[in-house]
C-alpha atoms as a PDB file:
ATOM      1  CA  UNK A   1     -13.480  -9.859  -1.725  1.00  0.00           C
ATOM      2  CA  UNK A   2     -16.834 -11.151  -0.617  1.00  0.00           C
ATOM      3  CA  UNK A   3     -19.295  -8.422   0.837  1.00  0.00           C
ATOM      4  CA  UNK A   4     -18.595 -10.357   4.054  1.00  0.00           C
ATOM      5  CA  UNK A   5     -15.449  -9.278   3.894  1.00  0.00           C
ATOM      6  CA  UNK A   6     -15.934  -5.693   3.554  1.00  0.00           C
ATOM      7  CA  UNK A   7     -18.406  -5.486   6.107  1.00  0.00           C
ATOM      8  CA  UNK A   8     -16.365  -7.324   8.393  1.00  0.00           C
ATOM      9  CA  UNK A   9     -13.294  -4.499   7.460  1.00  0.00           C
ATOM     10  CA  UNK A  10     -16.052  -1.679   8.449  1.00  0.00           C
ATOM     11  CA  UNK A  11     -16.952  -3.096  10.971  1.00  0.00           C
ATOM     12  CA  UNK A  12     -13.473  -3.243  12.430  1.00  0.00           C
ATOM     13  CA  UNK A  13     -12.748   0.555  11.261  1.00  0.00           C
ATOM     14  CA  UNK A  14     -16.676   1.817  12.977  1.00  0.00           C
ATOM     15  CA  UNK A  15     -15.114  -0.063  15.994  1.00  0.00           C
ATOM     16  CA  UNK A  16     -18.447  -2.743  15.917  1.00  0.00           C
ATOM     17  CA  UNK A  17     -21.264  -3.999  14.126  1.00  0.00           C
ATOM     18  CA  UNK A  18     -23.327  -2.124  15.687  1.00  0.00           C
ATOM     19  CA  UNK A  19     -21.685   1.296  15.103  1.00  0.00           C
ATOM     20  CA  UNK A  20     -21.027   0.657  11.339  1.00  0.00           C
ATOM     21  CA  UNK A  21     -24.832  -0.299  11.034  1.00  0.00           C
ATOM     22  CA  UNK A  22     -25.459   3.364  12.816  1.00  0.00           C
ATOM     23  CA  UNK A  23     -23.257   4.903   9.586  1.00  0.00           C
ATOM     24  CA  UNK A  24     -24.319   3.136   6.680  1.00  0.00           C
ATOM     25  CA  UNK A  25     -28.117   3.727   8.245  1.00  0.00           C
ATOM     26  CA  UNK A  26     -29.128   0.143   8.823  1.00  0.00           C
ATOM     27  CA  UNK A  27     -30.328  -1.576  12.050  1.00  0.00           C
ATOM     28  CA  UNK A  28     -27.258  -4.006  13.541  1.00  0.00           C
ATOM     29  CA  UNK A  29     -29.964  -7.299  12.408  1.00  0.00           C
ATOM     30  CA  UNK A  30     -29.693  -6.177   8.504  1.00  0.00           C
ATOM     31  CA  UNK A  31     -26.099  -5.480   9.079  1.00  0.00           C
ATOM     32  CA  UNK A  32     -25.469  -8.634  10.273  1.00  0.00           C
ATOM     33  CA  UNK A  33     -27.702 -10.454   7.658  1.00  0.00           C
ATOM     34  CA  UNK A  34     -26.131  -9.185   4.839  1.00  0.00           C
ATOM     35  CA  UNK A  35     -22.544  -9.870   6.271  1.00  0.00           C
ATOM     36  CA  UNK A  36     -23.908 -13.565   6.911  1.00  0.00           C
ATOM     37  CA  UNK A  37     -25.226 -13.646   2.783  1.00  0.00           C
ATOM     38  CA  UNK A  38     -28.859 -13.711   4.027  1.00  0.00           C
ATOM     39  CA  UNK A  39     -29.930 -10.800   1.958  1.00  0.00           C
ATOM     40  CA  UNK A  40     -27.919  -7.658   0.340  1.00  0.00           C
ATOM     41  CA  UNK A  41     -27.236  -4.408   1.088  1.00  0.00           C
ATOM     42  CA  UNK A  42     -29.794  -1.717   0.169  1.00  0.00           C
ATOM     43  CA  UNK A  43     -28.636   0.781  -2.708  1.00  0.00           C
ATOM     44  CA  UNK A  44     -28.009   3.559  -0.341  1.00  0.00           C
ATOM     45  CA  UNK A  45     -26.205   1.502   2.446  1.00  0.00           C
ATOM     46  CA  UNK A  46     -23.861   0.340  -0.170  1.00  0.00           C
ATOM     47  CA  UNK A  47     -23.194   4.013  -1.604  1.00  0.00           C
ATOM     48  CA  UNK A  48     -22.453   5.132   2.289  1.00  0.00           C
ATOM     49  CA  UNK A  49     -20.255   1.870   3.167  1.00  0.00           C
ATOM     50  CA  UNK A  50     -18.349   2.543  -0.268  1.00  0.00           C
ATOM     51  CA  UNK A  51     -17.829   6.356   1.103  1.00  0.00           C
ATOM     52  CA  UNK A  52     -16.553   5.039   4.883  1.00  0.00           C
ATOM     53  CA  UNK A  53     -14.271   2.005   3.092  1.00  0.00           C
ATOM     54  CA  UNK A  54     -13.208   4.643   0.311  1.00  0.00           C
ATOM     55  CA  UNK A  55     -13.796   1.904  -2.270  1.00  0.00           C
ATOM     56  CA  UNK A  56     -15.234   2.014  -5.464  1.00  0.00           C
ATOM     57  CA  UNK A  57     -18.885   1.357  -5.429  1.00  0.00           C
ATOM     58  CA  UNK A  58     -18.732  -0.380  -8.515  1.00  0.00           C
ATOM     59  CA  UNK A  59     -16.494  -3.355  -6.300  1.00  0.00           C
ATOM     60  CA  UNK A  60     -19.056  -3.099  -3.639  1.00  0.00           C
ATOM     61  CA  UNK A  61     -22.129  -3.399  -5.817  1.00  0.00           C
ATOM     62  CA  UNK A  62     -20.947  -6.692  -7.773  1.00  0.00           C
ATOM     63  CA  UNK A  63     -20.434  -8.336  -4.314  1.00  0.00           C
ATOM     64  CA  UNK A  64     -23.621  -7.322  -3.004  1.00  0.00           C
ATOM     65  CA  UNK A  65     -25.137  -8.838  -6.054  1.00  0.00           C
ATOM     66  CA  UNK A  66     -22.821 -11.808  -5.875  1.00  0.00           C
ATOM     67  CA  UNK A  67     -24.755 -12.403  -2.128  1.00  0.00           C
ATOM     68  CA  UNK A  68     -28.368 -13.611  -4.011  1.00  0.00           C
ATOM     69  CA  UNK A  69     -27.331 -13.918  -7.578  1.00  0.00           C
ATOM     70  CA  UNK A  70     -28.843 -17.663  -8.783  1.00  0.00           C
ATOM     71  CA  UNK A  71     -28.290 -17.209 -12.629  1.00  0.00           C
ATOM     72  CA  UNK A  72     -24.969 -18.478 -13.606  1.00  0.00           C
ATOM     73  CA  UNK A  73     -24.732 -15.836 -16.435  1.00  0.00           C
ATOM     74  CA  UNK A  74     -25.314 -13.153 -14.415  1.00  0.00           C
ATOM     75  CA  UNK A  75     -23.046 -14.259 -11.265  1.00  0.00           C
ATOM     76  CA  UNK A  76     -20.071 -14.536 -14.220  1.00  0.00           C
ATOM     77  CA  UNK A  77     -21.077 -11.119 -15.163  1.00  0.00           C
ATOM     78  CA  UNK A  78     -20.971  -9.594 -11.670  1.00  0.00           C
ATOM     79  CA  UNK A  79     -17.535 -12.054 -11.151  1.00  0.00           C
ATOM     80  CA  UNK A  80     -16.166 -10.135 -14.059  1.00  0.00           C
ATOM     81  CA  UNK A  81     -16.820  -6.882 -12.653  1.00  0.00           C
ATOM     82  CA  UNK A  82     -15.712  -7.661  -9.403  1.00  0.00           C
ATOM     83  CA  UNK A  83     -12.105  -9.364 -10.385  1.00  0.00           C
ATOM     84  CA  UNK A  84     -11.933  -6.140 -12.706  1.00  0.00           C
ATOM     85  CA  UNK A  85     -12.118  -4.005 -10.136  1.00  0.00           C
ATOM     86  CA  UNK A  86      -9.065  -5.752  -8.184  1.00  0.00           C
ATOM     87  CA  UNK A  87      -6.953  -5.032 -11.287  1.00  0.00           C
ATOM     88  CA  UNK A  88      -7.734  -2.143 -11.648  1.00  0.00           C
ATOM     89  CA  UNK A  89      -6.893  -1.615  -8.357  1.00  0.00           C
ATOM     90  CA  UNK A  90      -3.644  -3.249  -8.581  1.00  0.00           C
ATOM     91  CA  UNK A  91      -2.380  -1.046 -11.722  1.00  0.00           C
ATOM     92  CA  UNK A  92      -3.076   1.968  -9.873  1.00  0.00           C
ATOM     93  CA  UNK A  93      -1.065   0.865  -6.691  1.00  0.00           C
ATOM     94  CA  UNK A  94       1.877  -0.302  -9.227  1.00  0.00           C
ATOM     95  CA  UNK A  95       1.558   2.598 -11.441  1.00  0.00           C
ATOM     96  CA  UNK A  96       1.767   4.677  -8.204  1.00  0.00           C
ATOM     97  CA  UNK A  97       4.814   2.977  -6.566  1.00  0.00           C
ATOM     98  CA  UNK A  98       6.373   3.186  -9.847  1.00  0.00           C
ATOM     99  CA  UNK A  99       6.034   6.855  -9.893  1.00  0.00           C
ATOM    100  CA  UNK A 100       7.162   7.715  -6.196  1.00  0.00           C
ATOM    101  CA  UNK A 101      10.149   4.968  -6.179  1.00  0.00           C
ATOM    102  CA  UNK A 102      11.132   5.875  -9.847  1.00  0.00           C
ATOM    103  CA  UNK A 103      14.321   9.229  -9.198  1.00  0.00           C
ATOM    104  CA  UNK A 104      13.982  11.886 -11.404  1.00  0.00           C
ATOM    105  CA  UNK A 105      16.309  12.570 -14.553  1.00  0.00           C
ATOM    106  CA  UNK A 106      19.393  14.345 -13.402  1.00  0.00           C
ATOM    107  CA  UNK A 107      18.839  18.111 -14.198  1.00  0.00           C
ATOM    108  CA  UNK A 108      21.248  19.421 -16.759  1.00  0.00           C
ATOM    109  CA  UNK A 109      24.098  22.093 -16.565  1.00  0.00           C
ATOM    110  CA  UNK A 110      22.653  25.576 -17.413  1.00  0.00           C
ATOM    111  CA  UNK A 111      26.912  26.525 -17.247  1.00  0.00           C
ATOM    112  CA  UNK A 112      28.071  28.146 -20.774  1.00  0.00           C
ATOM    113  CA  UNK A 113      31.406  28.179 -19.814  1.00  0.00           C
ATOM    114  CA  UNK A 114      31.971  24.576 -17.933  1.00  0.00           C
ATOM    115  CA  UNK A 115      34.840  22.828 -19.350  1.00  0.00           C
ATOM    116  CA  UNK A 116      33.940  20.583 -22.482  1.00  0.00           C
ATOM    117  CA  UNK A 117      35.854  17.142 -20.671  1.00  0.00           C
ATOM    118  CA  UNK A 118      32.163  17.113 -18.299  1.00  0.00           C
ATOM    119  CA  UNK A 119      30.569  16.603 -21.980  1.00  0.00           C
ATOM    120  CA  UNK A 120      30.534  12.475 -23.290  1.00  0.00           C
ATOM    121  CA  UNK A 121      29.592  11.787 -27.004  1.00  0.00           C
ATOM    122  CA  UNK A 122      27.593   8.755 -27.352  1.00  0.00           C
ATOM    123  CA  UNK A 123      26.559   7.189 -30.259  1.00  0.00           C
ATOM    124  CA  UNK A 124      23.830   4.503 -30.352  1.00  0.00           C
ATOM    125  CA  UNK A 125      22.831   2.187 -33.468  1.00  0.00           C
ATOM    126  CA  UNK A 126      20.139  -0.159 -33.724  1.00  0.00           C
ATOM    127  CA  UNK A 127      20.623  -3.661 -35.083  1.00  0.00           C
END
């Protein structure tokens, strides 16, 4: 995501442009310059707009740098970080679907006496 983009998604949540400039302590003309790639985000307004998106700053920071960045190196660099970031973040929503969707192992009889036909044998070899 371009910092446009997250701005824009505040900006939706704070209900305006205007209002999310009031959170992330900005007047509604930086806000709106830095959502059109006219200039970043000061340090602080990215650490509060990272608190009111509940992103990682680290995701916010390489696309505020992204915004000015002229030196191909660097832009790769902050590219890097940024695609990162989104893989990150997709490995954590897999690895938590996997673990809500996955059923738990079926727990086992704690009966001495039940009837030795509930027991199978199995025997497994490996080629």
């Amino acid at each position: 995501m371009e910092l446009r983009d997250y701005i824009e998604t505040a900006s939706k949540k704070a209900g305006s442009t205007a209002e999310l400039a009031r959170i992330i302590g900005l007047t509604r003309e930086a806000t709106s310059a830095a959502k059109g790639h006219k200039r970043p985000l000061p340090a602080i307004a990215l650490a509060k707009l990272s608190i009111y998106l509940q992103i990682e700053l680290e995701k916010l920071t390489a696309a505020n740098e992204l915004v000015t960045e002229k030196d191909e190196e660097r832009r790769q660099f902050w590219e890097h970080l940024l695609s990162r970031g989104i893989a990150a973040s997709i490995a954590l929503v897999f690895g938590l679907v996997t673990n809500f969707v996955t059923p738990s192992p079926a727990a086992a009889s704690n009966d001495a006496n039940a009837p030795i036909s509930q027991f199978a044998l199995c025997k497994l070899s490996l080629l």
